[in-house]
N, C-alpha and C. Protein backbone atom coordinates (compact mmCIF):
# COMPACT_ATOMS: atom_id res chain seq x y z
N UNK A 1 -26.32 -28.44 31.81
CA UNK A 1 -25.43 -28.96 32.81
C UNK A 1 -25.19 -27.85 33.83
N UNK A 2 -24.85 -28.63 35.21
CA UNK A 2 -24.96 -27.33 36.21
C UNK A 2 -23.39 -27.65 36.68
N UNK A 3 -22.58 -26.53 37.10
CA UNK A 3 -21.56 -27.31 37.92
C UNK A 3 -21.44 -26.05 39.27
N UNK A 4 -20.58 -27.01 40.32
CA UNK A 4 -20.07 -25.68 41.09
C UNK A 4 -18.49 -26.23 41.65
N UNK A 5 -18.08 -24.84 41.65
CA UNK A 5 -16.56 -25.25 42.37
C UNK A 5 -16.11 -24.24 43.20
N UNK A 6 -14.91 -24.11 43.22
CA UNK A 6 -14.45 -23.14 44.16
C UNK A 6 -12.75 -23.11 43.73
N UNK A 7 -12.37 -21.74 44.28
CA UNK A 7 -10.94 -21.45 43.89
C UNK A 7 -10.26 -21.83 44.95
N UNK A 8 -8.51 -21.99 44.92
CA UNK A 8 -8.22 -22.03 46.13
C UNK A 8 -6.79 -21.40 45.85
N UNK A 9 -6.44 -20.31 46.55
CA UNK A 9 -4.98 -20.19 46.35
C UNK A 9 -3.90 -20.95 46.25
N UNK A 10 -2.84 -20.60 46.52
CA UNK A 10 -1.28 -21.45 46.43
C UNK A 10 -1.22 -22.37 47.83
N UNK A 11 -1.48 -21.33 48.62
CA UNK A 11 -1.71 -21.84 50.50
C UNK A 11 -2.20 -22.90 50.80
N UNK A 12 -4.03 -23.08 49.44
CA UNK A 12 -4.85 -23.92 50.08
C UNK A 12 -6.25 -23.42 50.73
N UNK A 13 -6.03 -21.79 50.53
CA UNK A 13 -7.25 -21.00 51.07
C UNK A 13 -8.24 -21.05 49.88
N UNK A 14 -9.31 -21.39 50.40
CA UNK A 14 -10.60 -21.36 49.27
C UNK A 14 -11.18 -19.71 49.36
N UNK A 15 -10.75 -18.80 48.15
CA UNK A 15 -11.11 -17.46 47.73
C UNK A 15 -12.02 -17.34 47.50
N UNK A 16 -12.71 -18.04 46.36
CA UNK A 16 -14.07 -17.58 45.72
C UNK A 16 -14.78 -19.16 45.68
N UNK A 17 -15.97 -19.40 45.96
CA UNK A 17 -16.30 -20.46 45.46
C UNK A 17 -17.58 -19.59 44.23
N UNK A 18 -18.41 -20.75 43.67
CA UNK A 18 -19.19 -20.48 42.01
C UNK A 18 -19.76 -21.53 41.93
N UNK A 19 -20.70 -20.98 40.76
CA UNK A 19 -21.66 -21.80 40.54
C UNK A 19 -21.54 -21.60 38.56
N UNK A 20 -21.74 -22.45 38.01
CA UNK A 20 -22.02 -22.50 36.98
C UNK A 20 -22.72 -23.08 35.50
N UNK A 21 -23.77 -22.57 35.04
CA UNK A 21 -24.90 -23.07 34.43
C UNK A 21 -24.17 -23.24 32.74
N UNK A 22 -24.45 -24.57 32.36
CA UNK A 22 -23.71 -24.91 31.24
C UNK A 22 -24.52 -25.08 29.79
N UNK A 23 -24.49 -24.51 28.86
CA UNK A 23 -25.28 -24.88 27.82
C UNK A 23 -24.55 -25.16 26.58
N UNK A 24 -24.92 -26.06 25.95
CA UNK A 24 -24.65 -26.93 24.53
C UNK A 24 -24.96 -26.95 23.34
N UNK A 25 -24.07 -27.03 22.60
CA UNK A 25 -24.97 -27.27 21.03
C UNK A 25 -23.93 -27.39 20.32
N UNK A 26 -24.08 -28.30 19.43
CA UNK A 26 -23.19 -28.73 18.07
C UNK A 26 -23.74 -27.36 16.82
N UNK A 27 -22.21 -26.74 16.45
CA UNK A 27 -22.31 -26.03 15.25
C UNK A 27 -21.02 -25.81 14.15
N UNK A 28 -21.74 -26.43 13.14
CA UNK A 28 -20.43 -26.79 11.89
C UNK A 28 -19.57 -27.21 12.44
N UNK A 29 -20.09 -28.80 13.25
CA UNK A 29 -18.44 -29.77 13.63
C UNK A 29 -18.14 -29.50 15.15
N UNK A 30 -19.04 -28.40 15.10
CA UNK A 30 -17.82 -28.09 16.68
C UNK A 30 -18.81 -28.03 17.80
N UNK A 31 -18.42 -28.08 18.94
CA UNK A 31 -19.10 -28.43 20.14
C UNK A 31 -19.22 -26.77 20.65
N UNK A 32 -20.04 -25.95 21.07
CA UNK A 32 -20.31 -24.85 21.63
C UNK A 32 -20.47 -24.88 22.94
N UNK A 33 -19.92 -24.51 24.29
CA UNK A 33 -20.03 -24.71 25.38
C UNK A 33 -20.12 -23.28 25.94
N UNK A 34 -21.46 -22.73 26.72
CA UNK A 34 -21.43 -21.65 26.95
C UNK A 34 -21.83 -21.74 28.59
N UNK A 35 -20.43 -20.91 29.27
CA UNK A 35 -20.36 -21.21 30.58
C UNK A 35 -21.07 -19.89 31.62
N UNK A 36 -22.12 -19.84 32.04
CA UNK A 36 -22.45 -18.18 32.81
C UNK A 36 -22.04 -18.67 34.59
N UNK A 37 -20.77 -17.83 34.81
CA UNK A 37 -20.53 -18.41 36.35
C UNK A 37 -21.02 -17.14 37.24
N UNK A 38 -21.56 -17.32 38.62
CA UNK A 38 -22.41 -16.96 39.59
C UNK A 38 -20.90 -16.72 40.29
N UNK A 39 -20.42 -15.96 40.87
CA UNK A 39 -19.38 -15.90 42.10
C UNK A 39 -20.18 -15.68 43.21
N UNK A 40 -19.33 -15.86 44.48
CA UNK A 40 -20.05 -16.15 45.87
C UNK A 40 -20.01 -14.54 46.48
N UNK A 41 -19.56 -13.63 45.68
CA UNK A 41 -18.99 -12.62 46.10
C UNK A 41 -20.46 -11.19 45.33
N UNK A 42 -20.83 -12.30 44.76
CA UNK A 42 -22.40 -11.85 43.75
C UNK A 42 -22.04 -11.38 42.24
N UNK A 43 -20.56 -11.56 41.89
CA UNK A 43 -20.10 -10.83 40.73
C UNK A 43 -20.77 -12.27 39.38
N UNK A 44 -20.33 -11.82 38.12
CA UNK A 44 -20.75 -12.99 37.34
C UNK A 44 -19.40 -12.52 36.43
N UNK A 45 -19.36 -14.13 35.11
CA UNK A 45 -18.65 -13.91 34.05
C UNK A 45 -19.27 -14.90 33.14
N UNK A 46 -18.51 -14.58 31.88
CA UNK A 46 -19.12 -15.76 30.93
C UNK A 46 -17.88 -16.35 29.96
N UNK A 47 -18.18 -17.59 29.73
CA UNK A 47 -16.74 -18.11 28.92
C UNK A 47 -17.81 -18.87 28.05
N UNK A 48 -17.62 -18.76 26.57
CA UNK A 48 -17.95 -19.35 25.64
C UNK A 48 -16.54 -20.18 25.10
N UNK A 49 -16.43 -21.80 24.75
CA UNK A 49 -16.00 -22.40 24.30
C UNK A 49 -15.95 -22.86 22.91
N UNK A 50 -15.56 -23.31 21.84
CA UNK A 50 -15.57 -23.86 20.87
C UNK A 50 -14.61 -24.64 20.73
N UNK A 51 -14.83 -25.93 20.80
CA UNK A 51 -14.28 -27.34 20.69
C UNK A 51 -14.44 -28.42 19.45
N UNK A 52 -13.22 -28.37 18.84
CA UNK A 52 -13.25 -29.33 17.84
C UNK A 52 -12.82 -30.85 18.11
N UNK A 53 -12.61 -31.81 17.32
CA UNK A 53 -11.73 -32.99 17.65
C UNK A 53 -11.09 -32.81 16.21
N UNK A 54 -9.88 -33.22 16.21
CA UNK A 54 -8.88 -33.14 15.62
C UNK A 54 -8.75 -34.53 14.78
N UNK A 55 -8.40 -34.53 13.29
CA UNK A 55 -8.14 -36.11 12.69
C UNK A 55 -7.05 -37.11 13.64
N UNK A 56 -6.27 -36.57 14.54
CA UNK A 56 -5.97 -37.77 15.40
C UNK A 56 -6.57 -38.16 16.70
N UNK A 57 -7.62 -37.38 17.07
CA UNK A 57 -8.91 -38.00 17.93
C UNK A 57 -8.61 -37.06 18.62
N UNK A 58 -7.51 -36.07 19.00
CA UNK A 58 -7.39 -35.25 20.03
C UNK A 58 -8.45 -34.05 19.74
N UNK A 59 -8.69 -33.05 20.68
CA UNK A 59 -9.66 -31.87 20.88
C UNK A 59 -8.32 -30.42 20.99
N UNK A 60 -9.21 -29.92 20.17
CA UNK A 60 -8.74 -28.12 20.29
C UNK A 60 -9.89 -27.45 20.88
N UNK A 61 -9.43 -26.42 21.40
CA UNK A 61 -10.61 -25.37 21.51
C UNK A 61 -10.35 -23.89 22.04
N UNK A 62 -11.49 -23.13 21.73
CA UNK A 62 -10.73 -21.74 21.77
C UNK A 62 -11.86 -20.97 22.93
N UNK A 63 -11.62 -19.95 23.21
CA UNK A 63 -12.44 -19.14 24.06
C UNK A 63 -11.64 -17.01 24.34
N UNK A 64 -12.87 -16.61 23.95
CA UNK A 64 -12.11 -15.48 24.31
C UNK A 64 -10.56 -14.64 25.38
N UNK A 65 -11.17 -15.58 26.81
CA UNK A 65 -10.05 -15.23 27.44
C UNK A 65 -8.77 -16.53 27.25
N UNK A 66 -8.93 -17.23 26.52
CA UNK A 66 -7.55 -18.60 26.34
C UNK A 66 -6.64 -18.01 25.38
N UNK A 67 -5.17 -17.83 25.77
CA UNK A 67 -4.51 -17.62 24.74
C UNK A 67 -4.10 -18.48 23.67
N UNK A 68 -4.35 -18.23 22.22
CA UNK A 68 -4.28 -19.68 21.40
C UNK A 68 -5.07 -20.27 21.84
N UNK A 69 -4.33 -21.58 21.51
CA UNK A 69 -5.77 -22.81 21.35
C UNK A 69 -5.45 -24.12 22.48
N UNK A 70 -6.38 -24.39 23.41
CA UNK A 70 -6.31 -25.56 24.38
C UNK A 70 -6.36 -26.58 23.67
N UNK A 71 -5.36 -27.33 24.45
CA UNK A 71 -5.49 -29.22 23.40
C UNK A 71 -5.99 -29.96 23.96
N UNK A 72 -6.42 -30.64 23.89
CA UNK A 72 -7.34 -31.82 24.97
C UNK A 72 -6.82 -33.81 24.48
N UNK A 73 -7.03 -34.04 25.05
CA UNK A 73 -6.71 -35.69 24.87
C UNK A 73 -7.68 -36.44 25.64
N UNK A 74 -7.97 -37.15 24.95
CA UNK A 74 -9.22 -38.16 26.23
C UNK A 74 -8.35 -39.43 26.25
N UNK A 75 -8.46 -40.41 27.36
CA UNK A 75 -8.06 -41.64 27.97
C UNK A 75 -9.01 -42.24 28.74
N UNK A 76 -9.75 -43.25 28.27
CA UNK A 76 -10.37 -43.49 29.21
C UNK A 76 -11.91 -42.99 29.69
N UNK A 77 -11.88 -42.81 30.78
CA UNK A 77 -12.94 -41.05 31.76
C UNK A 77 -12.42 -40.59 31.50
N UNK A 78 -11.30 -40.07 31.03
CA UNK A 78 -10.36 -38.82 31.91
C UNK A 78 -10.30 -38.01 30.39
N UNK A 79 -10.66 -36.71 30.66
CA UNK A 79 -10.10 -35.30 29.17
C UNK A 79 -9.14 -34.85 30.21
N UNK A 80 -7.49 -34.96 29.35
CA UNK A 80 -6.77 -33.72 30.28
C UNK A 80 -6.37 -32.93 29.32
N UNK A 81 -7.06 -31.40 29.63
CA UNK A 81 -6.95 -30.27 28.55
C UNK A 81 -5.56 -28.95 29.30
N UNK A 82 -5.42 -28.59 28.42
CA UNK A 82 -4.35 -27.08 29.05
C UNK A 82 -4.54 -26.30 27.80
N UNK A 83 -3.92 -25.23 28.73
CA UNK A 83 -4.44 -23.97 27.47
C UNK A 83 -3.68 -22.95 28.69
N UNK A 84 -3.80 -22.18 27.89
CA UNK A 84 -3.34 -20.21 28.90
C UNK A 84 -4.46 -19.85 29.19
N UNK A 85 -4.69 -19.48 30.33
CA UNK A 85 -5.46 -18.62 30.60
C UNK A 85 -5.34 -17.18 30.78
N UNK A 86 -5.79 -16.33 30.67
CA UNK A 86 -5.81 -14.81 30.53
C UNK A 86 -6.85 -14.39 31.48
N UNK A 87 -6.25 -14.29 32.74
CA UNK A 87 -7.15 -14.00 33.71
C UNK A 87 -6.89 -12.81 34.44
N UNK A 88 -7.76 -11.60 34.62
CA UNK A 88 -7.70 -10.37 34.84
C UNK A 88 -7.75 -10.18 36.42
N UNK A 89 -6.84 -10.08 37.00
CA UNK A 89 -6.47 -9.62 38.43
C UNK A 89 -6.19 -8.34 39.06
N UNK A 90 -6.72 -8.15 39.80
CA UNK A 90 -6.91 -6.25 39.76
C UNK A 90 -6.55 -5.53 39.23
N UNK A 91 -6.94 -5.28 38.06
CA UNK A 91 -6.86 -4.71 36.92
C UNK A 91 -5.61 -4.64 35.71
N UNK A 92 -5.22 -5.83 36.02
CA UNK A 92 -4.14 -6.51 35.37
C UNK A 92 -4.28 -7.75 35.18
N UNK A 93 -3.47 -8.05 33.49
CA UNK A 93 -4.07 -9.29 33.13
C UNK A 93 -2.82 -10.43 33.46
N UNK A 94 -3.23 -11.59 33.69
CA UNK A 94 -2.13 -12.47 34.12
C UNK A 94 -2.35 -13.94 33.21
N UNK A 95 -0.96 -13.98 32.49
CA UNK A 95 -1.54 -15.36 31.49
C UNK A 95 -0.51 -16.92 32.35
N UNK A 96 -1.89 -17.46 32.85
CA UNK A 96 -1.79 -18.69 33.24
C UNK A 96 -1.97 -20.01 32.90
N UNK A 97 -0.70 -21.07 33.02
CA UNK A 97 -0.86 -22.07 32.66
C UNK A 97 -1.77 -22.49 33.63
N UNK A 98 -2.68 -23.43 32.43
CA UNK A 98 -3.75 -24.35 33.50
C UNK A 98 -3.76 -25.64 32.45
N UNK A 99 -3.55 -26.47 33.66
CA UNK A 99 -3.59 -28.49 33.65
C UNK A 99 -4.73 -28.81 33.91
N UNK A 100 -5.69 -28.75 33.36
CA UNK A 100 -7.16 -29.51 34.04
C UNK A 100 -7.24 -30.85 33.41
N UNK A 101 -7.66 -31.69 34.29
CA UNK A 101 -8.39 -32.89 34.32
C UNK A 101 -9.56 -33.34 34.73
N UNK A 102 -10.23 -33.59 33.83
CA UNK A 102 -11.89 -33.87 33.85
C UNK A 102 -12.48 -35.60 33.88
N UNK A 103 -12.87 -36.07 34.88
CA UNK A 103 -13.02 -37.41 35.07
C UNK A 103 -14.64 -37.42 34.59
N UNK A 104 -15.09 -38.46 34.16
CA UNK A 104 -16.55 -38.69 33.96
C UNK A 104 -17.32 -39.86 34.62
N UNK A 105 -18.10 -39.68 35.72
CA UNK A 105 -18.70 -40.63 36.27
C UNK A 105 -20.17 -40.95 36.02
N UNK A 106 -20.63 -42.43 36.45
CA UNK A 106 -21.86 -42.64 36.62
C UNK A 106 -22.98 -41.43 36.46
N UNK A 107 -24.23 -41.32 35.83
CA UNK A 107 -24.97 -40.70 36.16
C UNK A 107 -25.36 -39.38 36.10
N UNK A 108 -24.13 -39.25 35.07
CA UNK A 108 -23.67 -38.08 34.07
C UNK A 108 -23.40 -36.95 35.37
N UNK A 109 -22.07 -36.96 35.61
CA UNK A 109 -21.35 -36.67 37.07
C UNK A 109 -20.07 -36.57 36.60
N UNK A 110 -19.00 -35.20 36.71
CA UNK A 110 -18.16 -34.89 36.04
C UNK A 110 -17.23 -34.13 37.42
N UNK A 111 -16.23 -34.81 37.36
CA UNK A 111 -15.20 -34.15 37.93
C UNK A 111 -13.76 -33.74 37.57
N UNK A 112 -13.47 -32.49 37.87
CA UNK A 112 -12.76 -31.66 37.46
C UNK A 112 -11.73 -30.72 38.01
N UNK A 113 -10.12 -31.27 37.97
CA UNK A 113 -9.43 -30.44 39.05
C UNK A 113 -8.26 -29.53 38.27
N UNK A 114 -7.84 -28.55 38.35
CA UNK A 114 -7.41 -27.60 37.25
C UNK A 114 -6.40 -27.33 38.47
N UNK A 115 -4.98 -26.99 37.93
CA UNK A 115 -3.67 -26.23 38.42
C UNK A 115 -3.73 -25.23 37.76
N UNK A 116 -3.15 -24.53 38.22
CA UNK A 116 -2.76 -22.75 37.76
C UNK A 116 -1.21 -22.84 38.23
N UNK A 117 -0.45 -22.15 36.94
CA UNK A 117 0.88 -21.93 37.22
C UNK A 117 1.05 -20.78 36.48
N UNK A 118 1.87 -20.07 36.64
CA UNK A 118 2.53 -18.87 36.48
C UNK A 118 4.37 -19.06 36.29
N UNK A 119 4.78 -18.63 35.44
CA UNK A 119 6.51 -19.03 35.61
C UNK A 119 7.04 -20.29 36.31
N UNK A 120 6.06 -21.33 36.22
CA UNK A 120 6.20 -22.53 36.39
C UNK A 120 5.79 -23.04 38.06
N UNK A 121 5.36 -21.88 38.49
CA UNK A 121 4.99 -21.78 40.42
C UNK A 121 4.02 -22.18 40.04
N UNK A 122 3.17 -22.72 41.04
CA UNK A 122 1.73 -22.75 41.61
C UNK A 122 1.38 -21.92 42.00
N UNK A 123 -0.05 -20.96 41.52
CA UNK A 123 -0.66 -19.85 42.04
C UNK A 123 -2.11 -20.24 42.92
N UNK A 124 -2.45 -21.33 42.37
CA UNK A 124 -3.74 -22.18 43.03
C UNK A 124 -4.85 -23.11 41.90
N UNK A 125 -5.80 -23.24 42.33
CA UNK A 125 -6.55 -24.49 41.82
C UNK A 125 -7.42 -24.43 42.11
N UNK A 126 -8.40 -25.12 40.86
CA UNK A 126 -9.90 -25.16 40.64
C UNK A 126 -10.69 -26.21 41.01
N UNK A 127 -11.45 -26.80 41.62
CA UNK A 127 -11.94 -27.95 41.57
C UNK A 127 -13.51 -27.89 41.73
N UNK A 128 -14.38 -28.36 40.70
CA UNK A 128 -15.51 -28.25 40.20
C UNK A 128 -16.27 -30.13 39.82
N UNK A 129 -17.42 -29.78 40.31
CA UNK A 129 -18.51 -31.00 40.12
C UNK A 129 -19.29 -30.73 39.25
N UNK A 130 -20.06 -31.31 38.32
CA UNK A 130 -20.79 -31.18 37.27
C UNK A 130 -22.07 -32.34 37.47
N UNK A 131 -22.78 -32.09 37.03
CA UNK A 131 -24.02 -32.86 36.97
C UNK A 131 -25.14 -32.42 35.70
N UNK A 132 -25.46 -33.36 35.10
CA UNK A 132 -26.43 -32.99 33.69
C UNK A 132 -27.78 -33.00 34.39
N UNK A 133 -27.62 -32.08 34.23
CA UNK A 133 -30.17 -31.67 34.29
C UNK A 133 -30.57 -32.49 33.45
N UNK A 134 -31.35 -32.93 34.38
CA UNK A 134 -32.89 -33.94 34.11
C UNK A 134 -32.06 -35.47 33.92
């Protein structure tokens, strides 16, 4: 899976946009999601996922920079997951709430819009397209 998005501050200014190449695999139960993102700025990062579903249908999942564990719920199209994020800002780390919602369309076509909050403010937002190769 390929996706790309872009950041946008509190303002509305788009900071960084990205690109990101997605790879998969089921191991002991759990879904492995390994994310390598391209920044526009030429920098890179990587977020590995591990995603379970839970005996009441809901999803956990963990990742190095998430503090604890993200919960997920599906409805529908729609996964809306949150979790902390632990995101390193000039050289300081900042743990952010993030609300993402992931819609699933036609044609294996995934959309995805994420809030960032901090002490309950808005710091800015993610919004990313997805599309499955081949």
């Amino acid at each position: 899976m390929d996706a790309w998005g872009q950041f946008a501050d509190r303002s509305g200014e788009v900071v960084k946009r990205f690109k990101v190449a997605i790879r998969g695999r089921v191991e002991n139960d759990a879904l492995v999601l390994e994310e390598d993102f391209r920044y526009s700025d030429v920098t890179t990062s990587r977020r590995v996922w591990t995603i379970t579903r839970t005996s009441d249908g809901r999803y956990r999942g963990t990742a190095a920079d998430v503090v604890g564990e993200a919960q997920g719920e599906v409805s529908g199209n729609a996964l809306h997951w949150t979790y902390v994020l632990a995101l390193e800002v000039d050289g300081r780390t900042w743990h952010l709430d993030v609300d993402d919602w992931m819609y699933l369309h036609d044609d294996g076509v995934m959309l995805n819009k994420s809030v960032m909050r901090k002490f309950g403010v808005r710091v800015g937002e993610v919004i990313l397209a997805f599309r499955r190769r081949g």
